[in-house]
Protein backbone atom coordinates (compact mmCIF):
# COMPACT_ATOMS: atom_id res chain seq x y z
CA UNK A 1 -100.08 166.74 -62.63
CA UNK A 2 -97.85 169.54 -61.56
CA UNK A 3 -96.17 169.99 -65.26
CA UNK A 4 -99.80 170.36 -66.38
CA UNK A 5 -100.67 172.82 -64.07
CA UNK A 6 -97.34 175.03 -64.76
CA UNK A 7 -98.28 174.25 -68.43
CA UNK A 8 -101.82 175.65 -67.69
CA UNK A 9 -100.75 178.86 -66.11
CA UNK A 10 -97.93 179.20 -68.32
CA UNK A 11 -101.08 179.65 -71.25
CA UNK A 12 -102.77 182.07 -68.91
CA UNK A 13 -99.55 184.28 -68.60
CA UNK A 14 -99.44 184.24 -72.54
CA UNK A 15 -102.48 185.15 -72.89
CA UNK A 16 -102.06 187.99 -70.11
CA UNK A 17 -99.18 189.61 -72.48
CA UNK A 18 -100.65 189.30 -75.75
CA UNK A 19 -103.85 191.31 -74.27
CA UNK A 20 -101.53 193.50 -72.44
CA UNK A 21 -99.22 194.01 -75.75
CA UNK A 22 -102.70 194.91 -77.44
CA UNK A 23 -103.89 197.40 -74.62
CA UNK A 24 -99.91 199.37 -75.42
CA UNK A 25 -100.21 199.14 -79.28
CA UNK A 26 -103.98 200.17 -79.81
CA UNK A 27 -103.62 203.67 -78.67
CA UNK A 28 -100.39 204.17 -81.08
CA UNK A 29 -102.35 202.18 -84.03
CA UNK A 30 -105.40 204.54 -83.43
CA UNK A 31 -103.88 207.89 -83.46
CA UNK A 32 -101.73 206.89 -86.40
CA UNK A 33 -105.44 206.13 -87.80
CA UNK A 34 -106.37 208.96 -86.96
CA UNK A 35 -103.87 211.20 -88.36
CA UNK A 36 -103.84 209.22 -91.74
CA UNK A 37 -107.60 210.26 -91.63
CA UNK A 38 -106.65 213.94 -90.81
CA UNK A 39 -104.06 213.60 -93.67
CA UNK A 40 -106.05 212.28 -96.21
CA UNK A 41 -108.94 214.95 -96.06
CA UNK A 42 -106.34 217.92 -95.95
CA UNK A 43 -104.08 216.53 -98.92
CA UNK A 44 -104.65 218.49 -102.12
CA UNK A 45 -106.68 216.88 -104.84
CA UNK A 46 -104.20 215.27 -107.42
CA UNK A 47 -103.82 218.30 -110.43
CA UNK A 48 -105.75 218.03 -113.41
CA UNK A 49 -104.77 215.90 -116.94
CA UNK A 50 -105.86 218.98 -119.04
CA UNK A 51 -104.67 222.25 -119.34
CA UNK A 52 -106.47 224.95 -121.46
CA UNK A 53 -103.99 227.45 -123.31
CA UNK A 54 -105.90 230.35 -125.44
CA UNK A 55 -103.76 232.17 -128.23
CA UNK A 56 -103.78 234.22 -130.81
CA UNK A 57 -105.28 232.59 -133.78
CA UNK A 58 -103.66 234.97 -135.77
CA UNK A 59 -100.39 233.67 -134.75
CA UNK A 60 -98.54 230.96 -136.11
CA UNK A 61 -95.43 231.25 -133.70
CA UNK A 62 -97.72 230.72 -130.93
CA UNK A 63 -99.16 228.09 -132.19
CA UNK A 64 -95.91 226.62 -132.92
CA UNK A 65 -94.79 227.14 -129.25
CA UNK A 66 -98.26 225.46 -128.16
CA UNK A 67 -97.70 222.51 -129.88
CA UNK A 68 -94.23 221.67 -128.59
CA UNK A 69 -95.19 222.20 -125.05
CA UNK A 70 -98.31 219.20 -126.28
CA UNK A 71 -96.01 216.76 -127.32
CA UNK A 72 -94.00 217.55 -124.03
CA UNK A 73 -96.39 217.61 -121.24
CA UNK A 74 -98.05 214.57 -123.30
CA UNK A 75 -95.02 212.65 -121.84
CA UNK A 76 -96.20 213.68 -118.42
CA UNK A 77 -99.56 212.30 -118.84
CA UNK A 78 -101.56 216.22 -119.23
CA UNK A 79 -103.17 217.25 -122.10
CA UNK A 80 -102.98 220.50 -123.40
CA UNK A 81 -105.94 222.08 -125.31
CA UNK A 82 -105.35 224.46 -127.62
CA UNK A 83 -108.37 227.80 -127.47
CA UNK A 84 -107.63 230.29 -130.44
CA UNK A 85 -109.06 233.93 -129.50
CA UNK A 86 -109.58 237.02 -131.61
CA UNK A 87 -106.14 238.20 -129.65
CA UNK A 88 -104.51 239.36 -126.18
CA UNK A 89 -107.56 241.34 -124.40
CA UNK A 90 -109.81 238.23 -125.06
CA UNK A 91 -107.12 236.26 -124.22
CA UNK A 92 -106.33 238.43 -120.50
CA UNK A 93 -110.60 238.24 -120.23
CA UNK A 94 -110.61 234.33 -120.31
CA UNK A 95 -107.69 234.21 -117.85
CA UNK A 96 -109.70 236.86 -115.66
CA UNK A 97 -113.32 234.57 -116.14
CA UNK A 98 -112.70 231.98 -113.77
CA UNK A 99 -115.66 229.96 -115.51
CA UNK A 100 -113.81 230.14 -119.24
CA UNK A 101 -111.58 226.98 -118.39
CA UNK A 102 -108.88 228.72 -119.45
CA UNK A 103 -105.82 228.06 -117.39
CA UNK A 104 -102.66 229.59 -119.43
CA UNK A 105 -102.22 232.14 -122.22
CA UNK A 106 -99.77 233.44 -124.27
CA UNK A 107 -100.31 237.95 -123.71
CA UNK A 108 -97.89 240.33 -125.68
CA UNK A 109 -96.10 242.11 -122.48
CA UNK A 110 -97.81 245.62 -121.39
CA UNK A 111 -101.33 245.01 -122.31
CA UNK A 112 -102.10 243.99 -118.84
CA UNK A 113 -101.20 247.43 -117.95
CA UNK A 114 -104.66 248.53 -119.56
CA UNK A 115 -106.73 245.57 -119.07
CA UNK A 116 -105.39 245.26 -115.45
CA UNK A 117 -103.87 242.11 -114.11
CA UNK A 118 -105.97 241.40 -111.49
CA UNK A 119 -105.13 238.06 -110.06
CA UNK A 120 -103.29 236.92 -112.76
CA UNK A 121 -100.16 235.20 -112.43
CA UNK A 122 -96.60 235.23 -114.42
CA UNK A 123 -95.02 232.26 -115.20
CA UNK A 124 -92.59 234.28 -116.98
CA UNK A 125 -91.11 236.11 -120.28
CA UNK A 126 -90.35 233.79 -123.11
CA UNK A 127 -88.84 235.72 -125.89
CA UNK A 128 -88.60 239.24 -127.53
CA UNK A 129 -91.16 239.99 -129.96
CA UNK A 130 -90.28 243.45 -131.77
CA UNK A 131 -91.97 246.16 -133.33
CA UNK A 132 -91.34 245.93 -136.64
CA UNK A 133 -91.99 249.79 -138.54
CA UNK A 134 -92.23 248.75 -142.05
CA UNK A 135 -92.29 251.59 -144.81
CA UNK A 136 -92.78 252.73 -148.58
CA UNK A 137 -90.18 255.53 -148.43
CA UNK A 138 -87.24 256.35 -150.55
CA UNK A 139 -85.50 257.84 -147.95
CA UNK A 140 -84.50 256.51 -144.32
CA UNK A 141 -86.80 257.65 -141.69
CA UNK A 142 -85.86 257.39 -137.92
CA UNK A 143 -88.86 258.72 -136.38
CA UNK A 144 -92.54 257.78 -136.34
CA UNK A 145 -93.13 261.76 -136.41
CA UNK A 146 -92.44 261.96 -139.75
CA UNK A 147 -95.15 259.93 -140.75
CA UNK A 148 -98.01 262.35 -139.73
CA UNK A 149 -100.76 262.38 -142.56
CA UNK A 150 -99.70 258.78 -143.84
CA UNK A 151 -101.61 255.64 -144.02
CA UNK A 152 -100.66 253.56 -140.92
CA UNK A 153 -101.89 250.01 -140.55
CA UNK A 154 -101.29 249.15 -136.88
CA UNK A 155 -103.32 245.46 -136.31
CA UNK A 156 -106.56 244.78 -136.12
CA UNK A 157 -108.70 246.08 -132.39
CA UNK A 158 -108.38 243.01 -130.00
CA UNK A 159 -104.59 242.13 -130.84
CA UNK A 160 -101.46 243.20 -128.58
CA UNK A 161 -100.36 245.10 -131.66
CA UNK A 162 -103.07 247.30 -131.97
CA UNK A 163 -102.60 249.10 -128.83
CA UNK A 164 -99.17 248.93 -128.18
CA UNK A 165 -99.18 250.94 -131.72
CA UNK A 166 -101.48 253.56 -130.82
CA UNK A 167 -99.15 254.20 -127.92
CA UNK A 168 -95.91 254.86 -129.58
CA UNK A 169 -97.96 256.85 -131.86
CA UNK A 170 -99.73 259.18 -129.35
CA UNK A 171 -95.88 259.50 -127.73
CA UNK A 172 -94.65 260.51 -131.23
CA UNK A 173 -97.75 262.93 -131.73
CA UNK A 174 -99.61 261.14 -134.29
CA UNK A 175 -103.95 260.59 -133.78
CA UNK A 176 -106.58 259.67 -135.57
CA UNK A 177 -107.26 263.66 -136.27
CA UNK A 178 -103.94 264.12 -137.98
CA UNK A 179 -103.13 260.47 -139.34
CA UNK A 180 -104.83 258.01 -141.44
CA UNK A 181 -104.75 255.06 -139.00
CA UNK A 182 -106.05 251.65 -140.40
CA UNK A 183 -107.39 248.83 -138.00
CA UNK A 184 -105.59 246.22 -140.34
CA UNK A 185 -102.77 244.13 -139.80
CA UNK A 186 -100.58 240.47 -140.56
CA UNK A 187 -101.02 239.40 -144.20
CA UNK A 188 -103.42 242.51 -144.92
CA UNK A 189 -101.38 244.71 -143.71
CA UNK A 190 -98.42 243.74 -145.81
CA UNK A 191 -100.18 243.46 -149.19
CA UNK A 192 -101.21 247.07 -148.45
CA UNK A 193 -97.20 247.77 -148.31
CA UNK A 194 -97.02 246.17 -151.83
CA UNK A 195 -100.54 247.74 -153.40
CA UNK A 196 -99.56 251.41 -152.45
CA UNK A 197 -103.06 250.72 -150.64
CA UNK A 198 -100.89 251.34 -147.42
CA UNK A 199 -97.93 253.89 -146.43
CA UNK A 200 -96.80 252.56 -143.20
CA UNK A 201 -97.60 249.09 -141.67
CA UNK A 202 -96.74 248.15 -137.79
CA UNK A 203 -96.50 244.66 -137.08
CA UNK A 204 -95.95 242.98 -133.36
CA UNK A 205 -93.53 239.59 -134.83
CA UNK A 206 -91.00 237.14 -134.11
CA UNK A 207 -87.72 237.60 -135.84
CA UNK A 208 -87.99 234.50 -138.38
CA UNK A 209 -91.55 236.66 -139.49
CA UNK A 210 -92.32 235.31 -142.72
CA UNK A 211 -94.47 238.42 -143.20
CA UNK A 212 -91.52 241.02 -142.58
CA UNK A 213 -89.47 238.69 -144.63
CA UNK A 214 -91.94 239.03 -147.82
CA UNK A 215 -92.35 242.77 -146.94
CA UNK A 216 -88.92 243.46 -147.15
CA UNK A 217 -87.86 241.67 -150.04
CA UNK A 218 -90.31 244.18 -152.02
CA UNK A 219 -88.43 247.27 -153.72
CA UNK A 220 -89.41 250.32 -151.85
CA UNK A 221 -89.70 249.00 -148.67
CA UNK A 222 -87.93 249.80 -146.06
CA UNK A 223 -87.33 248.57 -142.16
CA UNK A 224 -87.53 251.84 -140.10
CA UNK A 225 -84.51 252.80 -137.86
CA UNK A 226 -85.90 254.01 -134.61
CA UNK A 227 -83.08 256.12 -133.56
CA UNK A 228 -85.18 257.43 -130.15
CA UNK A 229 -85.71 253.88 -129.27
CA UNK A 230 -84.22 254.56 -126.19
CA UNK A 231 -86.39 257.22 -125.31
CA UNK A 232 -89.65 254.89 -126.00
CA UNK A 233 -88.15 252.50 -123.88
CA UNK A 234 -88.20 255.23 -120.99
CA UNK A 235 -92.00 256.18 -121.42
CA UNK A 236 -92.74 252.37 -121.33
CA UNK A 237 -91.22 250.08 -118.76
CA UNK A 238 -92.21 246.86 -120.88
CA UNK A 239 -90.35 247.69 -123.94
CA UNK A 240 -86.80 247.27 -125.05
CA UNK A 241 -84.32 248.60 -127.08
CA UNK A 242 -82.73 245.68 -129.18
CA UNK A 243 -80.37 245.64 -132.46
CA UNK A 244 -81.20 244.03 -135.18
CA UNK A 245 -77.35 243.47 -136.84
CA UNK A 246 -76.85 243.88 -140.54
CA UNK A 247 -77.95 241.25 -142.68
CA UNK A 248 -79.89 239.04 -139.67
CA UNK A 249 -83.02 238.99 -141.77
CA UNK A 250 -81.29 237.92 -145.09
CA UNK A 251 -77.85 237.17 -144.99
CA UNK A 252 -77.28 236.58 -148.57
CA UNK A 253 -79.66 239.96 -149.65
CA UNK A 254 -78.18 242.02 -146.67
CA UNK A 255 -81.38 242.56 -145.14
CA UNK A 256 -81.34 245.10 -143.52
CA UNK A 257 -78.60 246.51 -145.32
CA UNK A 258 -77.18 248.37 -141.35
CA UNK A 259 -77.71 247.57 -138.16
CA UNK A 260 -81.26 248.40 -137.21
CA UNK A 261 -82.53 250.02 -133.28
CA UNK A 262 -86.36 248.08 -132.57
CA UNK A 263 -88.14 248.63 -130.11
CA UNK A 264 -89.89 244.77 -128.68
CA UNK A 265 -92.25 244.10 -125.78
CA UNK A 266 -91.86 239.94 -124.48
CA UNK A 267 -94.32 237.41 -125.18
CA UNK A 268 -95.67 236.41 -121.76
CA UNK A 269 -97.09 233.12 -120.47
CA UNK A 270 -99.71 233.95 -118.20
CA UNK A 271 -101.72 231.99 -115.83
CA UNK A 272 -104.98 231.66 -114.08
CA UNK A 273 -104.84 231.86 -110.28
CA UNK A 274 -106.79 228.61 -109.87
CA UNK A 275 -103.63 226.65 -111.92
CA UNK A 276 -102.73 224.11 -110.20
CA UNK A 277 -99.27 224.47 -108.29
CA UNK A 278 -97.93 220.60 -109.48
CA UNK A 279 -98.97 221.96 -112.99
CA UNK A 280 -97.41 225.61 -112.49
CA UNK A 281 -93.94 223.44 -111.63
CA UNK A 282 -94.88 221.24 -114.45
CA UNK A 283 -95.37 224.22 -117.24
CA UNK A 284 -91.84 225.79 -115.28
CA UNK A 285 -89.73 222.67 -116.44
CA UNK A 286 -91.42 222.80 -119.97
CA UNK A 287 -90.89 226.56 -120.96
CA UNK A 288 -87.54 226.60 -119.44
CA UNK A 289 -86.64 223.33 -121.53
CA UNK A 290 -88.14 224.81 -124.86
CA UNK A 291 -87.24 228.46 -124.29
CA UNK A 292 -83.44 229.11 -122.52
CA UNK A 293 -81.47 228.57 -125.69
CA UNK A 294 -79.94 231.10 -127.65
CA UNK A 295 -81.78 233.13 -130.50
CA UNK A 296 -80.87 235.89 -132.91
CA UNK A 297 -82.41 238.29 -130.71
CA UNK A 298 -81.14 236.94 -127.24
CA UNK A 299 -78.51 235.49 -125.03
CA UNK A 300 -78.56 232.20 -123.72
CA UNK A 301 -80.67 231.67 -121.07
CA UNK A 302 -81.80 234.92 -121.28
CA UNK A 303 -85.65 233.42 -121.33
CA UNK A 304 -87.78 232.35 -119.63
CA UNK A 305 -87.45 234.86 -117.17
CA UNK A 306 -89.83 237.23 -114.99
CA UNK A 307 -87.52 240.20 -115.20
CA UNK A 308 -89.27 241.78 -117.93
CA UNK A 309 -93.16 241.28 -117.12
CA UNK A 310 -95.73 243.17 -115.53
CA UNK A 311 -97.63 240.57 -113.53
CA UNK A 312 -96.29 239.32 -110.62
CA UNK A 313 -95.11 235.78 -110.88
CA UNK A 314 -96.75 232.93 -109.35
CA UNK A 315 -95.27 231.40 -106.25
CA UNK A 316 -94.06 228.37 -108.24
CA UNK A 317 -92.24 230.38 -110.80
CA UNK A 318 -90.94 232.12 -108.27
CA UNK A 319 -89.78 229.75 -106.20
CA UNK A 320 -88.50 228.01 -109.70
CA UNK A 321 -86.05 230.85 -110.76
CA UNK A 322 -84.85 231.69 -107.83
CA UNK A 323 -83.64 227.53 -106.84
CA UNK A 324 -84.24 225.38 -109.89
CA UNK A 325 -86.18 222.66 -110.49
CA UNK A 326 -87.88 220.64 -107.30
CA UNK A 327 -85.74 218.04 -105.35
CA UNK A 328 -88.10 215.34 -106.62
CA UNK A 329 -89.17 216.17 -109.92
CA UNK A 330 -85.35 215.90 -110.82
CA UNK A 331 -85.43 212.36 -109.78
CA UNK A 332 -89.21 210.89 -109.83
CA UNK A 333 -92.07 211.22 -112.97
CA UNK A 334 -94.40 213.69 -112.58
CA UNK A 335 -97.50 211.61 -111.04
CA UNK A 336 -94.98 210.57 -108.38
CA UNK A 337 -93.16 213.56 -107.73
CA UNK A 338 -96.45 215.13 -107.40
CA UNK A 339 -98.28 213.01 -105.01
CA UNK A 340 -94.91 212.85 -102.86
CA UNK A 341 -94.97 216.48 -102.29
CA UNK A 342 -98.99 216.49 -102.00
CA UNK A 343 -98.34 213.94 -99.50
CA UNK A 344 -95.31 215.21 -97.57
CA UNK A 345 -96.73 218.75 -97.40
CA UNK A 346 -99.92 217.53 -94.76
CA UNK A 347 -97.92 214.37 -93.12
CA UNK A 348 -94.63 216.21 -91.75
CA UNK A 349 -96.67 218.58 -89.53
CA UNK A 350 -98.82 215.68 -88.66
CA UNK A 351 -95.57 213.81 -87.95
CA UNK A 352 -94.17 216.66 -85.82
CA UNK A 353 -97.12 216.39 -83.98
CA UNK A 354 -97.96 212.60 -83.70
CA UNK A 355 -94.14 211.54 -83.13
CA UNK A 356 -93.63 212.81 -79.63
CA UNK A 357 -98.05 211.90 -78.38
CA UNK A 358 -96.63 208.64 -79.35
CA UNK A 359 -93.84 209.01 -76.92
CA UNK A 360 -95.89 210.98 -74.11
CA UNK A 361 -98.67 208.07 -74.62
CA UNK A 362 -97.19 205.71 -73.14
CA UNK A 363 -95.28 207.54 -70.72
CA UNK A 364 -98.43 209.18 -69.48
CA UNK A 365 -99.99 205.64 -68.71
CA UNK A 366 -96.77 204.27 -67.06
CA UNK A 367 -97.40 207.77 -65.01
CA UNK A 368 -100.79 206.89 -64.59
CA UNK A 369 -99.85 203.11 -62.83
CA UNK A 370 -96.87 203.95 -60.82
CA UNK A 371 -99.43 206.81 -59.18
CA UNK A 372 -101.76 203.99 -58.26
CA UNK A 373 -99.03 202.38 -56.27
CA UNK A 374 -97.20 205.30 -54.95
CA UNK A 375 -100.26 206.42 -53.30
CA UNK A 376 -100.09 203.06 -50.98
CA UNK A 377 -96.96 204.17 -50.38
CA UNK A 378 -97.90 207.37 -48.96
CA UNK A 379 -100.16 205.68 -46.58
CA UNK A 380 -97.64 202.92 -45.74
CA UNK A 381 -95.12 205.47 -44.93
CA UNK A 382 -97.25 207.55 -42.60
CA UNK A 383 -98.66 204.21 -40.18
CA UNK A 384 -94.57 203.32 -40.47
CA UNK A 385 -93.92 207.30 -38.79
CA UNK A 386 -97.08 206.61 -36.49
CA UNK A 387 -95.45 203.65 -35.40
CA UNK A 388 -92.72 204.75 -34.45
CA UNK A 389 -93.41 207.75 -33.13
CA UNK A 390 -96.17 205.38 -30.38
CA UNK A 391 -94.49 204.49 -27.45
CA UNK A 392 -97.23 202.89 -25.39
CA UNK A 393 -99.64 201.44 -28.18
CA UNK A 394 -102.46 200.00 -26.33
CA UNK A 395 -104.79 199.24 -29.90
CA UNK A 396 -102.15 197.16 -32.41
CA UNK A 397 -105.34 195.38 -33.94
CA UNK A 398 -106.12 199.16 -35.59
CA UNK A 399 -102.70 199.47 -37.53
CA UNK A 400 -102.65 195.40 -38.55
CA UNK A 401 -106.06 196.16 -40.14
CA UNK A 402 -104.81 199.44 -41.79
CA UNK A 403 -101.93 197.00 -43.59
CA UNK A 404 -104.42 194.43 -43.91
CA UNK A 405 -106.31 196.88 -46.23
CA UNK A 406 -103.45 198.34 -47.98
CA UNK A 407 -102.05 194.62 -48.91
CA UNK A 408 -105.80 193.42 -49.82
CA UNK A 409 -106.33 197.13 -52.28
CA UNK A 410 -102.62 195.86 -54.03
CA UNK A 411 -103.48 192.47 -54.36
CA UNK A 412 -106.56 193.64 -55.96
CA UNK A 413 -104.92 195.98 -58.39
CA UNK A 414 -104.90 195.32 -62.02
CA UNK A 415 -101.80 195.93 -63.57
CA UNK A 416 -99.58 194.80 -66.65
CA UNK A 417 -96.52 191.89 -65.97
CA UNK A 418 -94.47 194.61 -66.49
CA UNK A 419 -95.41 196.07 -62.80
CA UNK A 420 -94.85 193.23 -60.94
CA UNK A 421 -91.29 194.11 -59.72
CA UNK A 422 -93.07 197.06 -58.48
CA UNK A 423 -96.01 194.69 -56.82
CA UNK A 424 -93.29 192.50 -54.86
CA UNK A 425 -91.40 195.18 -53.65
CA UNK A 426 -94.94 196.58 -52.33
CA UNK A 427 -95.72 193.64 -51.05
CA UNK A 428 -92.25 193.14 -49.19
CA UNK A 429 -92.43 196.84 -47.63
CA UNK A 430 -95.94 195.89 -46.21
CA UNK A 431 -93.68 192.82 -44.57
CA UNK A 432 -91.45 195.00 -43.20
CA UNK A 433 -93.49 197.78 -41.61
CA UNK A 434 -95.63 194.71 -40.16
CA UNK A 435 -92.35 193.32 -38.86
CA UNK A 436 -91.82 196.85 -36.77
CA UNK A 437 -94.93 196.81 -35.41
CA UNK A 438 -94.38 193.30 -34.07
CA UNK A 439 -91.42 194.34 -32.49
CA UNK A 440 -93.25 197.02 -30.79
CA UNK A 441 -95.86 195.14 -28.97
């Protein structure tokens, strides 16, 4: 009978601590809940799978460039779509139109200085892309002075080429009023070199141009030597002075036949400011990968690089020169670098938060409890100091009922297993001041 009645109570006390267990945990379970919740609305939505890039469609080199970066960021799961424009000021208007879809574009360096920038972003410089000054003379010319009067095709109205060639003419003196100046350029352009149709013909091209190639390899064309290269260089922050070394064109034909002084603005990849910043990292690792090496016109590692541009870079790119490539994108794929970092960025201030509430939750309520009884022994002590401060106590019954009441209140208190050290030693204190008063009467 007995072992069943230990067994009985034994059940009860199990039951006691699983509830009390429960009452500790649910507090920690729900603010974790909570701050999951909290977490999960401020957490940025995952980036996009496509990416729009516009370009010149009269470019092949871009569209070269825009097809590597495809096949690259197709390994990352994005698609890039290709948008072909009538040149760079439709191609700085899409970026600006934040309804165009457009996200990057490739924009000849300086043109943003008269379309304005706006809110565009730099991801950086990717290569040199010269003026080349292309001539039927018999002599050498080293000035764009001397050809006041002459034909001049200088790239069609929309392109990058267009108006960086009006500028270098208006610096050398040469307008519509004094010059013949033809809103033709590329393939045009050059077969006017070759007709007679055309005197001079300014082209904006990479150095493997097929276009300059064919140009030069005509007799009585020449590459023009811009001996105050410098001095353009000077008047227009974007542009550099490069040279082209004998024989880079055309080994074999010596073309050019000494070295050469260019002038070259960079291509620049610009972005939208809505770009995604997982994508902006993304589009960092694949420029850097397809553009640091060495080319004929550049050091290695020379490009990408936001040394030359206009625009201010983008945080991203910013943060991407100056330290490398993220922690986790060196280690994890994209999709998993990238919803790390989403994650991490709202969840360790949540953390910093949530980790000491947890602590001060539980320390609070173990506060709370050991108030409850502390307060009985505030009254205890003061009938103990009444006690024995009475000499003559005539009514004993009042101060028995006074620890009567205290011992009934702790009996009556609700508190965990935990407490019940604190419950005995109550108890044995009540004991003991009842034991002094005995000894009083």
């Amino acid at each position: 009978m007995l072992k069943k009645r230990f067994d009985y109570h034994s059940s009860k006390i199990n039951q006691v601590l699983t509830k009390e267990l429960l009452k500790a945990i649910i507090p920690i379970v729900l603010l974790i809940s909570i701050a999951i919740g909290i977490a999960y609305q401020l957490i940025d939505a995952a980036p996009p799978k496509k990416i729009v890039i516009s370009l010149s469609k009269q470019s092949t080199y871009y569209k070269a460039y825009a097809s590597i970066y495809q096949a690259l960021l197709k390994n990352d799961g994005i698609t890039l779509e290709i948008k072909e424009t009538s040149g760079d000021i439709e191609n700085v208007a899409l970026l600006k139109d934040l309804n165009s879809g457009v996200d990057l574009a490739f924009v000849q360096d300086g043109i943003t200085r008269s379309e304005g920038a706006g809110s565009l972003q730099s991801l950086g410089s990717l290569y040199y892309e010269p003026v080349w000054v292309l001539c039927r003379c018999e002599a050498s010319i080293e000035h764009l002075a001397r050809f006041k009067g002459k034909r001049i095709a200088i790239g069609k109205q929309g392109e990058g080429a267009n108006q960086l060639a009006i500028k270098l003419l208006a610096e050398s003196g040469l307008n519509k009023r004094n010059t013949k100046i033809l809103n033709m350029g590329g393939e045009a352009a050059v077969e006017g070199l070759i007709n007679r149709s055309v005197d001079v013909a300014m082209l904006v091209d990479s150095i493997d141009s097929s276009l300059v190639k064919k140009a030069l390899s005509q007799k009585g064309i020449r590459l023009v030597d811009l001996d105050d290269a410098e001095a353009y260089t000077k008047h227009f922050s974007y542009l550099h002075r490069l040279k082209l070394p004998e024989g880079t064109i055309d080994i074999q034909r010596n073309i050019p036949p000494s070295n050469i002084n260019l002038v070259s603005p960079t291509v620049t990849l610009l972005a939208n400011e809505n770009l995604h910043p997982a994508l902006a990292y993304l589009m960092m690792k694949v420029i850097t990968q397809v553009h640091h090496g060495e080319g004929l016109l550049s050091a290695n590692n020379e490009f990408p690089s936001i040394k030359t541009s206009e625009v201010a870079p983008s945080p991203q790119a910013l943060n991407f020169y100056k330290s490398g490539t993220p922690f986790l994108d060196k280690y994890l794929p994209f999709w998993a670098a990238t919803l790390v970092s989403r994650t991490a960025i709202v969840l360790i201030p949540i953390l910093a938060i949530l980790i000491p509430l947890l602590k001060l939750v539980p320390t609070a309520y173990n506060g709370f409890l050991k108030f409850r009884l502390f307060k009985y022994y505030g009254e205890l002590r003061f009938l103990e100091m009444q006690i024995k401060q009475e000499v003559d106590i005539k009514d004993w019954s009042f101060f028995y009922k006074k620890l009567d009441d205290i011992e009934d209140r702790v009996d009556g208190m609700k508190l965990p297993i935990s407490f019940s050290q604190y419950i005995y030693e109550l108890r044995m204190n009540i004991d003991f001041v009842r034991s002094q008063l005995k000894s009083k009467i």
